[in-house]
Protein backbone atom coordinates (compact mmCIF):
# COMPACT_ATOMS: atom_id res chain seq x y z
CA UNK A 1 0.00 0.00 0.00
CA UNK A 2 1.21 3.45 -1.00
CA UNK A 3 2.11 6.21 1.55
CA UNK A 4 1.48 9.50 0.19
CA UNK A 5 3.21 12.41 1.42
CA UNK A 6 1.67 15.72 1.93
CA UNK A 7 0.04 16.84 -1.06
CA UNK A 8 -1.36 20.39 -1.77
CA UNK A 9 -3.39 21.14 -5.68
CA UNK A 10 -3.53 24.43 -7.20
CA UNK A 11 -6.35 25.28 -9.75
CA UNK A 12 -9.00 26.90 -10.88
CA UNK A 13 -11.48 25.98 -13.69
CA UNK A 14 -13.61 22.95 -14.37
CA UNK A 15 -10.34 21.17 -16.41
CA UNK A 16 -8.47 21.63 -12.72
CA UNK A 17 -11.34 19.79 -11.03
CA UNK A 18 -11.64 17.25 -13.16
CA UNK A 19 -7.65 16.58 -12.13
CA UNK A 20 -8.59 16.89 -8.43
CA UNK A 21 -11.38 14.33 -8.35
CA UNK A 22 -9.62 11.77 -10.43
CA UNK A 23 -6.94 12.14 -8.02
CA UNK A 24 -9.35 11.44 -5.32
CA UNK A 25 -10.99 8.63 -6.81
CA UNK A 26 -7.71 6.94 -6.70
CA UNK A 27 -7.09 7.63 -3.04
CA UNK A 28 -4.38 9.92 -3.55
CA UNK A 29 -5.16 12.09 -0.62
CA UNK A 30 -4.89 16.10 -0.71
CA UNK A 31 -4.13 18.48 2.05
CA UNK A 32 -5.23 21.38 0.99
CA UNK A 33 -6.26 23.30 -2.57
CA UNK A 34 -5.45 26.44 -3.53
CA UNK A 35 -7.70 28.37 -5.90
CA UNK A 36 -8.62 31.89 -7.33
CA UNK A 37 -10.71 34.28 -5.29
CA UNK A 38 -14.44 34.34 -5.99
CA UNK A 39 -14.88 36.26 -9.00
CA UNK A 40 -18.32 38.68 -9.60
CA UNK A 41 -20.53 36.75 -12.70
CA UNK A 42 -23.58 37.18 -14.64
CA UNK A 43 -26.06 39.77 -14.26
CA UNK A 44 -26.60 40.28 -10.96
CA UNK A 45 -22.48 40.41 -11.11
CA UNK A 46 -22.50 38.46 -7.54
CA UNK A 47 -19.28 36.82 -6.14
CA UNK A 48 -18.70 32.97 -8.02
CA UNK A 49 -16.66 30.58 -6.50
CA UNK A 50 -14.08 28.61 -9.08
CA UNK A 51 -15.11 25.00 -9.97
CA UNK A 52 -12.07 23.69 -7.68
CA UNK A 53 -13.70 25.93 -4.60
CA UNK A 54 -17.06 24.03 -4.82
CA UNK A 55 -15.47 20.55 -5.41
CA UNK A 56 -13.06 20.84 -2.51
CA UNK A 57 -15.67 22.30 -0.28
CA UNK A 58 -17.92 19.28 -1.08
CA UNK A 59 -15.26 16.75 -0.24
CA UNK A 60 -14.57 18.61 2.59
CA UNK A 61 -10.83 20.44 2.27
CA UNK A 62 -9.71 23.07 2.91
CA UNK A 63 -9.41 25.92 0.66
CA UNK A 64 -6.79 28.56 -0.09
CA UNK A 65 -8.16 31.90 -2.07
CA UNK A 66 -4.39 34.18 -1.98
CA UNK A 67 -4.84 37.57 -4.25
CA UNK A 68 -1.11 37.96 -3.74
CA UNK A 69 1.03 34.54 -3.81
CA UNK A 70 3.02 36.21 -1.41
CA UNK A 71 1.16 37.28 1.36
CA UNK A 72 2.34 36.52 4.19
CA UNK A 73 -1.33 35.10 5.59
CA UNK A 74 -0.73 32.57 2.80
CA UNK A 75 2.76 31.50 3.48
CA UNK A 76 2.00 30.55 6.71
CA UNK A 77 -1.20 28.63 5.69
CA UNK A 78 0.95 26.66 3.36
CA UNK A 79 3.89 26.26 5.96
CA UNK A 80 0.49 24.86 8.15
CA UNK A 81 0.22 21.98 5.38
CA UNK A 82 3.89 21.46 4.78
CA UNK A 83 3.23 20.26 1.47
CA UNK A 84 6.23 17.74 0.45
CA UNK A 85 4.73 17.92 -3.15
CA UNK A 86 2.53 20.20 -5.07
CA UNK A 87 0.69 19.85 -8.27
CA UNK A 88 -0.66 22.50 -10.71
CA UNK A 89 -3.31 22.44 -12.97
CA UNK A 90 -4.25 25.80 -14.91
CA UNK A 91 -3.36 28.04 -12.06
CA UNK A 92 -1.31 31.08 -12.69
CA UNK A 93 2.65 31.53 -12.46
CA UNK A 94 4.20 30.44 -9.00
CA UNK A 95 6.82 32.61 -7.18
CA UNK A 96 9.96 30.46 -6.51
CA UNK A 97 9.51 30.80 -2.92
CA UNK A 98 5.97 28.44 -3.45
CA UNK A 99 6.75 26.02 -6.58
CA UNK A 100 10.52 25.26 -4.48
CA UNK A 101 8.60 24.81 -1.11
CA UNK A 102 8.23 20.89 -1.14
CA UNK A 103 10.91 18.44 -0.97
CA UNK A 104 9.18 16.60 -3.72
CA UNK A 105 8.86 19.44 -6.17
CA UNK A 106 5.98 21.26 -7.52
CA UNK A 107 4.62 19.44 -10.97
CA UNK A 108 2.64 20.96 -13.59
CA UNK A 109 0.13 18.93 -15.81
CA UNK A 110 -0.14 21.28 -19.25
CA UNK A 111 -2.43 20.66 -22.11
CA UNK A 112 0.19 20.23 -24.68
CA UNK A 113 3.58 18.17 -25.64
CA UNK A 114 5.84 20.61 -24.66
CA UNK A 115 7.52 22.65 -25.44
CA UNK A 116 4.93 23.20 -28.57
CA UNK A 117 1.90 25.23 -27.15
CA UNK A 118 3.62 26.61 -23.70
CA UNK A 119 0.94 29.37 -22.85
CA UNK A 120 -2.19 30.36 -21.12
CA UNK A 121 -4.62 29.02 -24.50
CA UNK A 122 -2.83 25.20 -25.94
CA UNK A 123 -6.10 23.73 -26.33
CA UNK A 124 -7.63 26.50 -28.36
CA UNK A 125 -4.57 27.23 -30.19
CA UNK A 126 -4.06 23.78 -31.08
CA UNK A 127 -7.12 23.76 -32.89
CA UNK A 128 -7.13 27.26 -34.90
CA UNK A 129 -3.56 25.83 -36.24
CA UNK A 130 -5.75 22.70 -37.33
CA UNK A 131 -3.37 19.84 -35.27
CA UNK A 132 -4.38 16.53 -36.03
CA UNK A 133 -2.30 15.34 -32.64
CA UNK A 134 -2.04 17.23 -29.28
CA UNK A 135 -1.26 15.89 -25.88
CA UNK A 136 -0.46 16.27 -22.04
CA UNK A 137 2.62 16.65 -20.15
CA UNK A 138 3.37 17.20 -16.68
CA UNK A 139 6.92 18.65 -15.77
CA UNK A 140 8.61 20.85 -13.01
CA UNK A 141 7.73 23.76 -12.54
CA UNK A 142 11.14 26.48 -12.73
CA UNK A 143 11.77 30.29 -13.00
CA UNK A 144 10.00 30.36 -17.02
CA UNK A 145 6.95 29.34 -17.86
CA UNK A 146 6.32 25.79 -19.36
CA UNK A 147 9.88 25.31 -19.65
CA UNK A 148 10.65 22.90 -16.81
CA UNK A 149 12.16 19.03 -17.35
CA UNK A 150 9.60 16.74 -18.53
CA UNK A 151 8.60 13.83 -16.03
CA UNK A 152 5.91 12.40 -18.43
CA UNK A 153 4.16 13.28 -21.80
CA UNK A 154 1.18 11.27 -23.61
CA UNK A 155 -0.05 12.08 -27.02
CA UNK A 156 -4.05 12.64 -27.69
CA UNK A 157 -5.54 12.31 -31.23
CA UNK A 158 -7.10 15.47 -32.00
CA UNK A 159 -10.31 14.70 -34.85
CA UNK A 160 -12.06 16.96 -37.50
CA UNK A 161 -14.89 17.30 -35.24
CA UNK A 162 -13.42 18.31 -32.28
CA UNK A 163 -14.10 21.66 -30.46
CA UNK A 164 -12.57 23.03 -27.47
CA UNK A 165 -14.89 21.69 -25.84
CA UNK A 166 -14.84 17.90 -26.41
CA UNK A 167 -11.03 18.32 -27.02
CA UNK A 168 -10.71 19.59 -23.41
CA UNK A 169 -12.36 16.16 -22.07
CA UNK A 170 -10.31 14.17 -24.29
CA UNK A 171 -6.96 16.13 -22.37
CA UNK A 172 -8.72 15.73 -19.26
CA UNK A 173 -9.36 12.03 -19.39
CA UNK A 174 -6.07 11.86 -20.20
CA UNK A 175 -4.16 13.98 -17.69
CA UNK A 176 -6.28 12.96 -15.13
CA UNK A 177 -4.75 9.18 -15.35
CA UNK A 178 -1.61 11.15 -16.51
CA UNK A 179 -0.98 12.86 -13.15
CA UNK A 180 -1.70 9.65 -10.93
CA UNK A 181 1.16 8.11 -12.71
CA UNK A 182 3.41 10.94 -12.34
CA UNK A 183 2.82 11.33 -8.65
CA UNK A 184 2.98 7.76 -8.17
CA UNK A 185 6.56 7.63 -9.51
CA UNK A 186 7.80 10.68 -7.91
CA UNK A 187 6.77 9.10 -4.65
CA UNK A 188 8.54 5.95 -5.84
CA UNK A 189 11.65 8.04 -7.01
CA UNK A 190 11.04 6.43 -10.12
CA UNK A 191 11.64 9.30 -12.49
CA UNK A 192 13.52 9.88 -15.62
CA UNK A 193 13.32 13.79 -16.32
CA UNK A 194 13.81 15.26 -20.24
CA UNK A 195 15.09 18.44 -21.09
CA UNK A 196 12.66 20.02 -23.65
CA UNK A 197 13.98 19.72 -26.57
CA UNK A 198 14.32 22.45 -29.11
CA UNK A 199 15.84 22.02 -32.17
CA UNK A 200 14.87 25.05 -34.16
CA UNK A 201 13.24 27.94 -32.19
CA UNK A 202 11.67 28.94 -35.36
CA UNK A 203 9.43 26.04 -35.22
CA UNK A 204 7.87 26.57 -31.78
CA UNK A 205 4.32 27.31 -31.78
CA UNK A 206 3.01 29.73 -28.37
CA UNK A 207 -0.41 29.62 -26.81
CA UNK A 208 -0.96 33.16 -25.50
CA UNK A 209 -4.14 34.32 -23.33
CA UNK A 210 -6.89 34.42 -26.01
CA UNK A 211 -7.66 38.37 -26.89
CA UNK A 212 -11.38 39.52 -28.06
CA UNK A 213 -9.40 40.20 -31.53
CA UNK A 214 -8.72 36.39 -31.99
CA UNK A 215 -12.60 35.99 -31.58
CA UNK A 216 -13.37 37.76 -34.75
CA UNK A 217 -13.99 35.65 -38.06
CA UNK A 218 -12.14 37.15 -40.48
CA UNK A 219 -14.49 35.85 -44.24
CA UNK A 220 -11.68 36.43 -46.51
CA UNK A 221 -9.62 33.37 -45.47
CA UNK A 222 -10.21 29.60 -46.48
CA UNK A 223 -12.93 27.40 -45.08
CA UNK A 224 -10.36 25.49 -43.23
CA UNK A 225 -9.46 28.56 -40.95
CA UNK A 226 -12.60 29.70 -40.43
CA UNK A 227 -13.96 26.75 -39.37
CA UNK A 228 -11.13 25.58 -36.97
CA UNK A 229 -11.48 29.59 -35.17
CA UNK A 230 -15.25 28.80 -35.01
CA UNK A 231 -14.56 25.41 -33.23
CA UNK A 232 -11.15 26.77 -31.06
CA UNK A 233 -14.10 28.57 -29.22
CA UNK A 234 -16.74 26.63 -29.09
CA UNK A 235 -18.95 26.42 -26.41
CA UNK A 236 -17.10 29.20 -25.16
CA UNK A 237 -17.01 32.44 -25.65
CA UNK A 238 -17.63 32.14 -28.99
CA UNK A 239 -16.12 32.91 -32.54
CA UNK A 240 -17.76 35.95 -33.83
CA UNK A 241 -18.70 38.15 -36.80
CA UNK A 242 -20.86 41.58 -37.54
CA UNK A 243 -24.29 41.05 -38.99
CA UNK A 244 -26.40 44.35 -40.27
CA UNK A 245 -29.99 43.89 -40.16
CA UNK A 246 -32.00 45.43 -43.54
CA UNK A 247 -33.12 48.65 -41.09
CA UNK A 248 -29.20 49.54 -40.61
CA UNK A 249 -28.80 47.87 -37.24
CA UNK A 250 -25.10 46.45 -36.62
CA UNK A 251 -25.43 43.12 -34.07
CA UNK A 252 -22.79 40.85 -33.27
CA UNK A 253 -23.47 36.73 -34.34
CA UNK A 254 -21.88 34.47 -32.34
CA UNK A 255 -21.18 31.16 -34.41
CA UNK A 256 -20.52 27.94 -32.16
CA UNK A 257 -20.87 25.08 -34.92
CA UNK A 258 -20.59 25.07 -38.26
CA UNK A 259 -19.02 22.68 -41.88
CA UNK A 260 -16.73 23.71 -44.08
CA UNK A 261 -16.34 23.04 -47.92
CA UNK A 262 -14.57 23.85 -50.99
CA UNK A 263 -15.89 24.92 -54.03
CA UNK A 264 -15.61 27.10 -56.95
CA UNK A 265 -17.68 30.04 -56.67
CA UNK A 266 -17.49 34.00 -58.18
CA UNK A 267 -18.92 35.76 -54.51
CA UNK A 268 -17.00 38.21 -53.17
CA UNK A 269 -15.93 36.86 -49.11
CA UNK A 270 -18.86 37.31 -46.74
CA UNK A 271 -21.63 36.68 -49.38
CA UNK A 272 -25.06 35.27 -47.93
CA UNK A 273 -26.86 32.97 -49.38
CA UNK A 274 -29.83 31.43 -47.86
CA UNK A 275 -33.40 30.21 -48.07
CA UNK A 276 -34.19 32.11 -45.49
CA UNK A 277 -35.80 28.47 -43.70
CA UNK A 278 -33.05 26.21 -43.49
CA UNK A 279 -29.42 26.91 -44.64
CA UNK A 280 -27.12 29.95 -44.59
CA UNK A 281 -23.62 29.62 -46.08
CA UNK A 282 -21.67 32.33 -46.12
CA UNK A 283 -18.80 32.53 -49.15
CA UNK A 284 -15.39 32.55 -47.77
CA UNK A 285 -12.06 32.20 -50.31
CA UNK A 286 -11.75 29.17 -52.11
CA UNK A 287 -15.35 27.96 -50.76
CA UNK A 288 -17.87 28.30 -48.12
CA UNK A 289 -19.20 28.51 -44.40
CA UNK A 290 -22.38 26.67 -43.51
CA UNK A 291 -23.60 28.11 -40.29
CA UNK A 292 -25.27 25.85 -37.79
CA UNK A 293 -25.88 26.69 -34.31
CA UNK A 294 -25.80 30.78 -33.31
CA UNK A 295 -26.18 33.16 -31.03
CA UNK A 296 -28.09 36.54 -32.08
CA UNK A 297 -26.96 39.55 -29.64
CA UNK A 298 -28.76 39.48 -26.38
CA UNK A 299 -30.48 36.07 -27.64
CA UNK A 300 -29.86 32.75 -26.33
CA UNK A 301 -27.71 29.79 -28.77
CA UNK A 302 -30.36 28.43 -31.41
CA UNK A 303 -29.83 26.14 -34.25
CA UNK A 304 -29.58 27.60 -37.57
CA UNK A 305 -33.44 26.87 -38.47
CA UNK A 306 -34.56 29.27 -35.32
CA UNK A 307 -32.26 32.09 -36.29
CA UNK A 308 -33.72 31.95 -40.03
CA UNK A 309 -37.67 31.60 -38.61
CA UNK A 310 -36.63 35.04 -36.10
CA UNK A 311 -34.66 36.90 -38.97
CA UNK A 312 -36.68 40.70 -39.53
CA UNK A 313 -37.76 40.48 -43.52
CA UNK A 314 -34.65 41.45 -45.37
CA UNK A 315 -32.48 39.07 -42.97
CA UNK A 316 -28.96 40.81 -42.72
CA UNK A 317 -25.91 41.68 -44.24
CA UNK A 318 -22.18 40.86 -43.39
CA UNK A 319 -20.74 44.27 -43.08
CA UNK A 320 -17.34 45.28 -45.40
């Protein structure tokens, strides 16, 4: 039977608590989490606790919320665990004087095989560079980000369907069984750790934060682009694109699903062409955009048929 050591998990969004209950599922006990401070949402703009807050308080453990990583109310919490190993799942940067605290280390899973992809966005950036093969590694964490010694990678097929969405349960499913391992055989000092290797600089693809700017659909490139933007952020937030309604009204269309094809055709980019009941493709460069599921401005998602059946008489326009 395996004795764990003291073991404390920082995180934040749903992806992170997926990591945390697989761990506990396979007995790997935690000490304590560490999370971001409850953050104002929706309307009524009231106070939301992160998806690790609620899961930890459910299982009963206790919960860090630091604005400043080195505040000295923190610190001592986290001498009060003595973690002798830490783990890291979508959390922000650690100072040196947390990720070097245990005698263990501090491990980072990452949504990538690094070093392609270090950044705040590798699932979503995988996907508007069109990957057909993405991955998981955890590593230590050191002074750069995502540049620490690899303990373990595993690759994850990435399909023509997927969105960020069901690619982000594929990674989980697979870093969840991913960081088990890898705290297993740090416990059991059975390691072998892997410089990243970078052959050409050149080569290395980044996943920066996502901007609003990487939202927009731009209709002049191919199908293949648009479509893999449109699925990078899908269900959320949401590629996007200007609409103008016949009575001059400029409203911003959310697309979250939509096919791709290529075919001749003499529209300028940003055509529509629709029934006005059932289809709307929109012609892109070197083909065309078949919408499918939507979100009007201030409107809730529909399917492709509602938007049409709501459309004022005239429908809309795609702005130049």
């Amino acid at each position: 039977m395996t004795t764990y050591p003291s073991i404390v998990f920082y995180g934040t969004p749903e992806f992170a608590s997926g990591i945390l209950q697989y761990m506990l599922e396979k007995a790997i006990p935690v000490t304590g989490v560490v999370t971001a401070p409850d953050k104002p949402a929706g309307r009524g703009r009231k106070l939301r606790p992160s998806p690790v807050k609620l899961f930890a308080g459910e299982k009963g453990i206790p919960v860090a919320q630091p604005v400043k990583l080195k505040d000295p109310a923190f610190l001592e919490q986290l001498h009060t665990w003595r973690p002798e190993l830490q783990v890291v799942v979508a959390f922000r940067m650690l100072p040196e004087v947390i990720w070097s605290y245990p005698r263990l280390g501090t491990f980072n899973l990452h949504a990538s095989l690094l070093p392609q992809y270090r950044g705040a966005a590798p699932i979503q950036w995988a996907l508007l560079n069109g990957e057909k093969e993405t991955g998981v590694t955890t590593f230590f964490i050191n002074h750069d980000i995502d540049t620490g010694k690899i303990i373990m990678q595993e690759k994850v097929p990435v399909s023509p369907e997927d969105n960020a969405g069901t690619l982000s349960d594929k990674l989980l499913q697979t870093g969840a069984r991913l960081t088990v391992k890898t705290i297993r055989a740090i416990i059991k000092g059975n390691i072998i750790l892997q410089d990243q290797q970078i052959t050409d600089p050149a080569m290395l693809k980044t996943a920066p934060r996502i901007t609003k700017e990487d939202l927009i659909i731009n209709w002049n490139e191919t199908p293949e682009n648009i479509y893999n933007r449109i699925r990078a952020f899908s269900p959320w937030p949401g590629a996007r694109t200007k609409i103008q309604t016949r009575d001059g009204k400029i409203l911003i269309l959310k697309i979250f699903s939509a096919t791709a094809r290529r075919e001749p055709h003499h529209y300028n980019p940003g055509h529509v062409l629709t029934d006005a009941k059932t289809y709307l493709d929109v012609a892109v460069k070197e083909g065309y955009i078949s919408l499918r599921e939507v979100q009007p401005e201030s409107r809730k998602r529909m399917k492709i048929q509602d938007f049409l059946r709501g459309l004022p008489p005239g429908g809309f326009t795609l702005p130049a």
